[in-house]
C-alpha atoms as a PDB file:
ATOM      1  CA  UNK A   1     159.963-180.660  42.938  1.00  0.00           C
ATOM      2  CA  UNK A   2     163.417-181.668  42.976  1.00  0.00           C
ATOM      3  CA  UNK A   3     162.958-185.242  44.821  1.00  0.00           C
ATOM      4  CA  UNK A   4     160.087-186.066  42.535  1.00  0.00           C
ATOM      5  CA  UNK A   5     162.820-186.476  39.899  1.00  0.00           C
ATOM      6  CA  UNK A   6     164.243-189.149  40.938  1.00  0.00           C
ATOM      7  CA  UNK A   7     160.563-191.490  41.811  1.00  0.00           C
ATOM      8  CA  UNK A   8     159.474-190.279  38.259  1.00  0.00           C
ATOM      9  CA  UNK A   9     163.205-191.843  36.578  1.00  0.00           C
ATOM     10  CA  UNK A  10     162.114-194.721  38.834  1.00  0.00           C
ATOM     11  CA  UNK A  11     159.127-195.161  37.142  1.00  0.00           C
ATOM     12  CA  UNK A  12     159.753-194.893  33.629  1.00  0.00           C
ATOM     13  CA  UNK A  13     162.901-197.032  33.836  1.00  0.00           C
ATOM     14  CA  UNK A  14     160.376-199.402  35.711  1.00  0.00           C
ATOM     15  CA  UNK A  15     157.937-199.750  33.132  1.00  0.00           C
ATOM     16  CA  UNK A  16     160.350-199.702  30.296  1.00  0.00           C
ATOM     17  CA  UNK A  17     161.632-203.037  31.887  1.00  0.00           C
ATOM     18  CA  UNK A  18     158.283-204.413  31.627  1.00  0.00           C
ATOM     19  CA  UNK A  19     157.410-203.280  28.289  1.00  0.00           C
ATOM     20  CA  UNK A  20     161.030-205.005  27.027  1.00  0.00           C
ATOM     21  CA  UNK A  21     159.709-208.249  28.910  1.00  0.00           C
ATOM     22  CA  UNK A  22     156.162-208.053  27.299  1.00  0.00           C
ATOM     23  CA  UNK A  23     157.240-207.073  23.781  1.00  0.00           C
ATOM     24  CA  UNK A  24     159.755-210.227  24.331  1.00  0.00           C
ATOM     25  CA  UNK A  25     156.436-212.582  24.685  1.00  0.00           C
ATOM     26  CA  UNK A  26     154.521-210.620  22.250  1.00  0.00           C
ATOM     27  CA  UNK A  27     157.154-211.198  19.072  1.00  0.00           C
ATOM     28  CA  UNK A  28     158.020-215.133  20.493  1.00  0.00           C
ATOM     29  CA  UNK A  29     154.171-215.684  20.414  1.00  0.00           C
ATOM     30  CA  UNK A  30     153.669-214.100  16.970  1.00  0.00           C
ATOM     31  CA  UNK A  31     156.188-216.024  16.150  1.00  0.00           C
ATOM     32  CA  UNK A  32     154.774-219.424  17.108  1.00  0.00           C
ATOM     33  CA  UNK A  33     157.837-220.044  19.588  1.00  0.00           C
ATOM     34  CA  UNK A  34     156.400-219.145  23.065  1.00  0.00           C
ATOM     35  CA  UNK A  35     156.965-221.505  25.698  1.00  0.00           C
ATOM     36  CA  UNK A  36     156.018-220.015  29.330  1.00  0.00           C
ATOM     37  CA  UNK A  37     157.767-222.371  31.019  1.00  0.00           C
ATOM     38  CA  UNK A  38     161.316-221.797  29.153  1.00  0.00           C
ATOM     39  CA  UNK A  39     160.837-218.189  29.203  1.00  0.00           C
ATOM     40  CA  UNK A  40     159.932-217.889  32.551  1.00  0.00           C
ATOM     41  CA  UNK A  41     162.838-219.945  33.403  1.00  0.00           C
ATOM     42  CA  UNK A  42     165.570-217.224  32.667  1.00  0.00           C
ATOM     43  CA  UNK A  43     166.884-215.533  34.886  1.00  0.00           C
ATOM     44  CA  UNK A  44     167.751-212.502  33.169  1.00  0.00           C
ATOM     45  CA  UNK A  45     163.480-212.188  32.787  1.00  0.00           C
ATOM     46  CA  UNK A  46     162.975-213.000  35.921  1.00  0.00           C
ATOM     47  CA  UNK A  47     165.317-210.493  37.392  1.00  0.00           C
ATOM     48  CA  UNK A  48     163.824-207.769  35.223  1.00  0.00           C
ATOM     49  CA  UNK A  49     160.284-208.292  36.312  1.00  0.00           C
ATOM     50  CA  UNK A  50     161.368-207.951  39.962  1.00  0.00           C
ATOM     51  CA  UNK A  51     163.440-204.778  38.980  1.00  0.00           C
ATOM     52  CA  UNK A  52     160.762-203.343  36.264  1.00  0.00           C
ATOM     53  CA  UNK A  53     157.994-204.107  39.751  1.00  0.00           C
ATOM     54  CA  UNK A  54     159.885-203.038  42.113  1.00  0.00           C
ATOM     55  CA  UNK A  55     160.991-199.736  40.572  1.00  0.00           C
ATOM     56  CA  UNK A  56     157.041-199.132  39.972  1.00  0.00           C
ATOM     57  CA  UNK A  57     156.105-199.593  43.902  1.00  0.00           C
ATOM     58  CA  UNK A  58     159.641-196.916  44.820  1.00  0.00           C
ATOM     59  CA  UNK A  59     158.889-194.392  42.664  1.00  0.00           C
ATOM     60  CA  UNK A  60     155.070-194.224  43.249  1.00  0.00           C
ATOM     61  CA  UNK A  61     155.576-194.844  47.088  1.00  0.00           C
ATOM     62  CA  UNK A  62     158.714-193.305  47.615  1.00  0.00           C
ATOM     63  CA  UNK A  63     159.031-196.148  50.861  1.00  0.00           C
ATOM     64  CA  UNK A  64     162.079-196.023  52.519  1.00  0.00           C
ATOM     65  CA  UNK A  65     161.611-198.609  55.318  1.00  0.00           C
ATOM     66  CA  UNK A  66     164.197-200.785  56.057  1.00  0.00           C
ATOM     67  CA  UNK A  67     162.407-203.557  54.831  1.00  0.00           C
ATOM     68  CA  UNK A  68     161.525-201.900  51.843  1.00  0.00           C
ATOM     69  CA  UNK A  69     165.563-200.547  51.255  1.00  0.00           C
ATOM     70  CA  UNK A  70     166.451-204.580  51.865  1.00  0.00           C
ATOM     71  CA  UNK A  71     164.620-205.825  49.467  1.00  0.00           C
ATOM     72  CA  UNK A  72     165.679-202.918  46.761  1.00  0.00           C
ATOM     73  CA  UNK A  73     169.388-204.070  47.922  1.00  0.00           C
ATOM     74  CA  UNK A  74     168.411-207.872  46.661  1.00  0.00           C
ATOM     75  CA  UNK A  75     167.058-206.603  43.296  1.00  0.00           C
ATOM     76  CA  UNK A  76     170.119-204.366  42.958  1.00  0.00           C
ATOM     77  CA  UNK A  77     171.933-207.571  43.684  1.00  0.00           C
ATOM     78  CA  UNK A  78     170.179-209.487  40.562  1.00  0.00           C
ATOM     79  CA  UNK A  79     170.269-206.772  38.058  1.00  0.00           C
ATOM     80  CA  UNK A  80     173.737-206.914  38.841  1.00  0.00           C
ATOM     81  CA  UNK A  81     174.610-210.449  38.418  1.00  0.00           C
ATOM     82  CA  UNK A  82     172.481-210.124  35.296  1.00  0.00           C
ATOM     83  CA  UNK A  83     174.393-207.278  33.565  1.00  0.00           C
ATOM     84  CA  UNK A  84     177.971-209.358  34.544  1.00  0.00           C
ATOM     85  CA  UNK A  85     177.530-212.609  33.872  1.00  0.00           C
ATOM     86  CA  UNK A  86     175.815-211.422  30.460  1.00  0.00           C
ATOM     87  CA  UNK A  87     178.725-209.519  29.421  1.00  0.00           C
ATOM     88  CA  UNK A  88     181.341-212.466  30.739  1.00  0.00           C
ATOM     89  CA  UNK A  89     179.502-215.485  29.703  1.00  0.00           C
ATOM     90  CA  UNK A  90     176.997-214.671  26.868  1.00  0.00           C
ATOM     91  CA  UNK A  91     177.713-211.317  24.766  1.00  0.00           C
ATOM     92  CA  UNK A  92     180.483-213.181  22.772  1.00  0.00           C
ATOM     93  CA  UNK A  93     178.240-216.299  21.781  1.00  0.00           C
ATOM     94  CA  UNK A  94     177.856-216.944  18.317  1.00  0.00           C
ATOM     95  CA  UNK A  95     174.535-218.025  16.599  1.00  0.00           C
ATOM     96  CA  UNK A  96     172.443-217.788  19.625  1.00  0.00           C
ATOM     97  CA  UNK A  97     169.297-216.025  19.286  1.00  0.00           C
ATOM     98  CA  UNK A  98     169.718-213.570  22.836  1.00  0.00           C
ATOM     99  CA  UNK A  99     166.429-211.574  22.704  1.00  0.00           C
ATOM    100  CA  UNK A 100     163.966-212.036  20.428  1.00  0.00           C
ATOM    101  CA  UNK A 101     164.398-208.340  19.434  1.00  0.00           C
ATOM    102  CA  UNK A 102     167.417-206.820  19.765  1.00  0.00           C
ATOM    103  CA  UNK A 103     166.380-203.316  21.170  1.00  0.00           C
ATOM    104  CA  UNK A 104     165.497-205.477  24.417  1.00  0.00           C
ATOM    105  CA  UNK A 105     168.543-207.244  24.849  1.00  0.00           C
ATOM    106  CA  UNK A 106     169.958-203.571  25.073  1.00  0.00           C
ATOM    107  CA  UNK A 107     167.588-203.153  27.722  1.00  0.00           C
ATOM    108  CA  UNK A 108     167.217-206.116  29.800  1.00  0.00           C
ATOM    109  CA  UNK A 109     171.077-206.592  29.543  1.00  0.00           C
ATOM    110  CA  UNK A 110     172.968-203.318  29.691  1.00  0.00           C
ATOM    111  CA  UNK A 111     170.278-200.571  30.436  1.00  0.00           C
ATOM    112  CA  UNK A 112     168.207-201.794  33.736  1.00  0.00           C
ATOM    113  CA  UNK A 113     171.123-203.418  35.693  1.00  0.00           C
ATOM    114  CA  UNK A 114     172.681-199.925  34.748  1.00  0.00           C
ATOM    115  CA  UNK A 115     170.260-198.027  36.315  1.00  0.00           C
ATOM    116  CA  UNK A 116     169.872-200.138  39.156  1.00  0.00           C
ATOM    117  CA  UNK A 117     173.517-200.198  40.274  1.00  0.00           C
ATOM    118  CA  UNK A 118     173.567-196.338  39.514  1.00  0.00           C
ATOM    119  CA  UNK A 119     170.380-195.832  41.771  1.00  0.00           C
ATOM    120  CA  UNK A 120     171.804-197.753  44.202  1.00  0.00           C
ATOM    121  CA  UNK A 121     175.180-195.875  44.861  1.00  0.00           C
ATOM    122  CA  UNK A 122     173.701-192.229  44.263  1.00  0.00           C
ATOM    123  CA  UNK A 123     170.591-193.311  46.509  1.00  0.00           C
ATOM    124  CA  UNK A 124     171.700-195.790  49.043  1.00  0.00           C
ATOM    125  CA  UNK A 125     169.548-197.007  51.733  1.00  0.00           C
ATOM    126  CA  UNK A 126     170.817-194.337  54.956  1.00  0.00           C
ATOM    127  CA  UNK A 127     170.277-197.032  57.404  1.00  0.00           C
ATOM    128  CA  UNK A 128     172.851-200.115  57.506  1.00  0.00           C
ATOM    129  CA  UNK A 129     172.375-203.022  55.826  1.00  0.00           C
ATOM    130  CA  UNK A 130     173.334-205.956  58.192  1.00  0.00           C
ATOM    131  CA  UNK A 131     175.530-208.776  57.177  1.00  0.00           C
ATOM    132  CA  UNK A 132     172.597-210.916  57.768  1.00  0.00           C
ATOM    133  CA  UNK A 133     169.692-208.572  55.754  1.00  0.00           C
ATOM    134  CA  UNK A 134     172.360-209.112  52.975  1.00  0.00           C
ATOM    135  CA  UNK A 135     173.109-212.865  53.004  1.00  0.00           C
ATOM    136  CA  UNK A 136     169.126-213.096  52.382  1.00  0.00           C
ATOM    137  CA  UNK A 137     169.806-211.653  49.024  1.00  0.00           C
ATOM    138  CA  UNK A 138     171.385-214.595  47.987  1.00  0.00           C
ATOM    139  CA  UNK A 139     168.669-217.088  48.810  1.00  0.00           C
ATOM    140  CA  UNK A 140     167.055-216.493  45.253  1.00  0.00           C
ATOM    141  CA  UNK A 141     170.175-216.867  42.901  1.00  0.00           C
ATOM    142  CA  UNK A 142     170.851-220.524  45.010  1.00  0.00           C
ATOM    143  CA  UNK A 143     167.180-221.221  44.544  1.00  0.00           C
ATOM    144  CA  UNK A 144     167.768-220.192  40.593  1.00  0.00           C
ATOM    145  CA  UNK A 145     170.637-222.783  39.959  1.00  0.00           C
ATOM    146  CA  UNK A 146     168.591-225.877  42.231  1.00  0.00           C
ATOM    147  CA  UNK A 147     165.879-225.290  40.130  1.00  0.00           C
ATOM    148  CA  UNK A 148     167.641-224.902  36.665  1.00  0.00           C
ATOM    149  CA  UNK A 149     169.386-227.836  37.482  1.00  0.00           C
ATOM    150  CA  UNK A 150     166.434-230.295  38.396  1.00  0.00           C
ATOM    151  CA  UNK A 151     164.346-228.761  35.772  1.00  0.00           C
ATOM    152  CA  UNK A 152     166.878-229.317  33.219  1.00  0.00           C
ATOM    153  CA  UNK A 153     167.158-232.833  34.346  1.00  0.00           C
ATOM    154  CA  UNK A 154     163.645-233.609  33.768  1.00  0.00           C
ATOM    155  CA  UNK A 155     162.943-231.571  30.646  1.00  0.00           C
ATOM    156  CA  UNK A 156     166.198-231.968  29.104  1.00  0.00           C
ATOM    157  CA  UNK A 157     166.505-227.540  28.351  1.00  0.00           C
ATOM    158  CA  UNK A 158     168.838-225.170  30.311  1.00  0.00           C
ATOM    159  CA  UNK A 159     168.906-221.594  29.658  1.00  0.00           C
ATOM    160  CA  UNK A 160     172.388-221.269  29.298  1.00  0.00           C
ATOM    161  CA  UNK A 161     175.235-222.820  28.011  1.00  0.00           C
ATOM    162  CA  UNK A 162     177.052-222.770  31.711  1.00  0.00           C
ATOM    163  CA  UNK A 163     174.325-224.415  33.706  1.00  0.00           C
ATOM    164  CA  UNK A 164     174.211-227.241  30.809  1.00  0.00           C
ATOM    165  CA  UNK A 165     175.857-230.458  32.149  1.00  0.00           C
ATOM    166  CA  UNK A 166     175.414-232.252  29.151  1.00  0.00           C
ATOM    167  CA  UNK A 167     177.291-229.935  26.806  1.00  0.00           C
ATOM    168  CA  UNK A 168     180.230-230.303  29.169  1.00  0.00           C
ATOM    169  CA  UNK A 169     179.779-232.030  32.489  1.00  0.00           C
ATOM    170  CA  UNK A 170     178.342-231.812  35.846  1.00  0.00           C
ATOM    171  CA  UNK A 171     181.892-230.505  37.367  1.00  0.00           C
ATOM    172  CA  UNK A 172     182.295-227.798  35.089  1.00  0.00           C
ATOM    173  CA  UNK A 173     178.870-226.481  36.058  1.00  0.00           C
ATOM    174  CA  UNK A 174     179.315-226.823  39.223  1.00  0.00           C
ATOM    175  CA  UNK A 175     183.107-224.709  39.074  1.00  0.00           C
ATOM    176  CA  UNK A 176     181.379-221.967  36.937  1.00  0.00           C
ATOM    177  CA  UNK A 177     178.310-222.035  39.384  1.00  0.00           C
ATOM    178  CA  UNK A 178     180.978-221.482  42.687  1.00  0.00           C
ATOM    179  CA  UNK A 179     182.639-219.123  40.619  1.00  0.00           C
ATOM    180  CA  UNK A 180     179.749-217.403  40.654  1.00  0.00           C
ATOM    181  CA  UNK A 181     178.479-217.497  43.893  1.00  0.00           C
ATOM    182  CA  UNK A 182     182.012-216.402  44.861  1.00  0.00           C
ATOM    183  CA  UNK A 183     181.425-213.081  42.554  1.00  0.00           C
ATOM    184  CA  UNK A 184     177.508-212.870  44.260  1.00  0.00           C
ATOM    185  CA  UNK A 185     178.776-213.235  47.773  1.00  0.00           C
ATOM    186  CA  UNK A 186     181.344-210.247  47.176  1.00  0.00           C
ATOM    187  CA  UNK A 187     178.685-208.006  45.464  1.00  0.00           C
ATOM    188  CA  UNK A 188     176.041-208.208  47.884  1.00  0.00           C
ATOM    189  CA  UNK A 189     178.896-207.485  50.853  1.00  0.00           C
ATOM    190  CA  UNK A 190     179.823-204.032  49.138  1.00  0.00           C
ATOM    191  CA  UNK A 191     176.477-203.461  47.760  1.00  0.00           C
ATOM    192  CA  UNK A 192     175.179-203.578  51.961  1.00  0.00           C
ATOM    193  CA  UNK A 193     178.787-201.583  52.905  1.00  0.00           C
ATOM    194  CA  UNK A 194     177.625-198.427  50.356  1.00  0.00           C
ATOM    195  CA  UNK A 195     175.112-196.925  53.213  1.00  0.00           C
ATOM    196  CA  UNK A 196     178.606-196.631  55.577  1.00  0.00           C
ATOM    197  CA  UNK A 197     180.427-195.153  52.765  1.00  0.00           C
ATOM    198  CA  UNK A 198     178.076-192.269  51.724  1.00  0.00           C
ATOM    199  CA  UNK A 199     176.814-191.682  55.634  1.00  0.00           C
ATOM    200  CA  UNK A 200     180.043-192.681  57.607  1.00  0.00           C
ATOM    201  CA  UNK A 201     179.324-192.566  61.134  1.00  0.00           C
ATOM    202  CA  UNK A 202     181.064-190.195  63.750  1.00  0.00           C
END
């Protein structure tokens, strides 16, 4: 009984990430302000689905393949970056709308990439994650910036303030974006070293 505590935590934090994402499109829509595209297109959404899916799939299945603990590590990862760079870059903005309901900027923000990170150091993976399992993890947040950037370009809408060239310019984007992949880089190398620090080996 005791392990099923953990999958059925798993779970409900899992579907309460969806239900924040869905009751997000729900009020927008109702609202008259939906746009799929621009919604679709943040990252802190994006990284919630993964999380709110992902979570589903481990607590039902309870798989603990390698593959399976790699890609948990990469969703860790995101959750991560989206709880940080919220807290540094966004919290303090004034008159920005954040969430269209403020119960789910609670929990896309502060509660998920909570319990991710939290899962992840009093659960970790008890195989190794390799230097190179890791450095996939950062395939999608490179990916995320390319594609903000071109879209952006095209449509003339960014998500944030910090990947917005034209309310600063293209250099100051591009410091704040190495900035952060600097900060990425260094999470995903002690998110993969947690497995030697709770199972050192003899």
């Amino acid at each position: 009984m005791k392990n099923k505590y953990p999958r059925i935590l798993r779970t409900f934090f899992g579907l309460l990430g969806l239900s924040s994402v869905l009751i997000e499109i729900i009020v927008l829509t109702n609202e008259g302000v939906f746009n799929a595209a621009n919604f679709f297109s943040f990252f802190t959404i994006l990284s919630n689905i993964i999380a709110g899916v992902y979570l589903i799939y481990f607590g039902v299945t309870n798989n603990h393949s390698q593959r399976s603990q790699v890609i948990r590590g990469g969703v860790t990862l995101y959750m991560l970056m989206t709880g940080v760079i919220f807290a540094i870059l966004l919290a303090g903005l004034e008159n920005v709308r954040l969430t269209a309901v403020p119960w789910d900027n609670l929990v896309l923000h502060y509660v998920m990439p909570f319990v991710l990170v939290i899962d992840w150091l009093m659960s970790p993976p008890k195989e190794e994650i390799t230097q190179k399992e890791s450095l996939t993890w950062i395939v999608v947040p490179v990916a995320y910036v390319v594609y903000t950037l071109m879209r952006g370009s095209l449509v003339d809408w960014y998500p944030y303030p910090f990947l917005n060239p034209t309310l600063s310019s293209y250099g100051q984007v591009i410091g704040i974006s190495v900035i952060i992949a600097i900060f990425v880089v260094g999470s995903a190398a002690m998110l993969a070293r947690v497995p030697l620090w709770r199972y050192p080996k003899s």
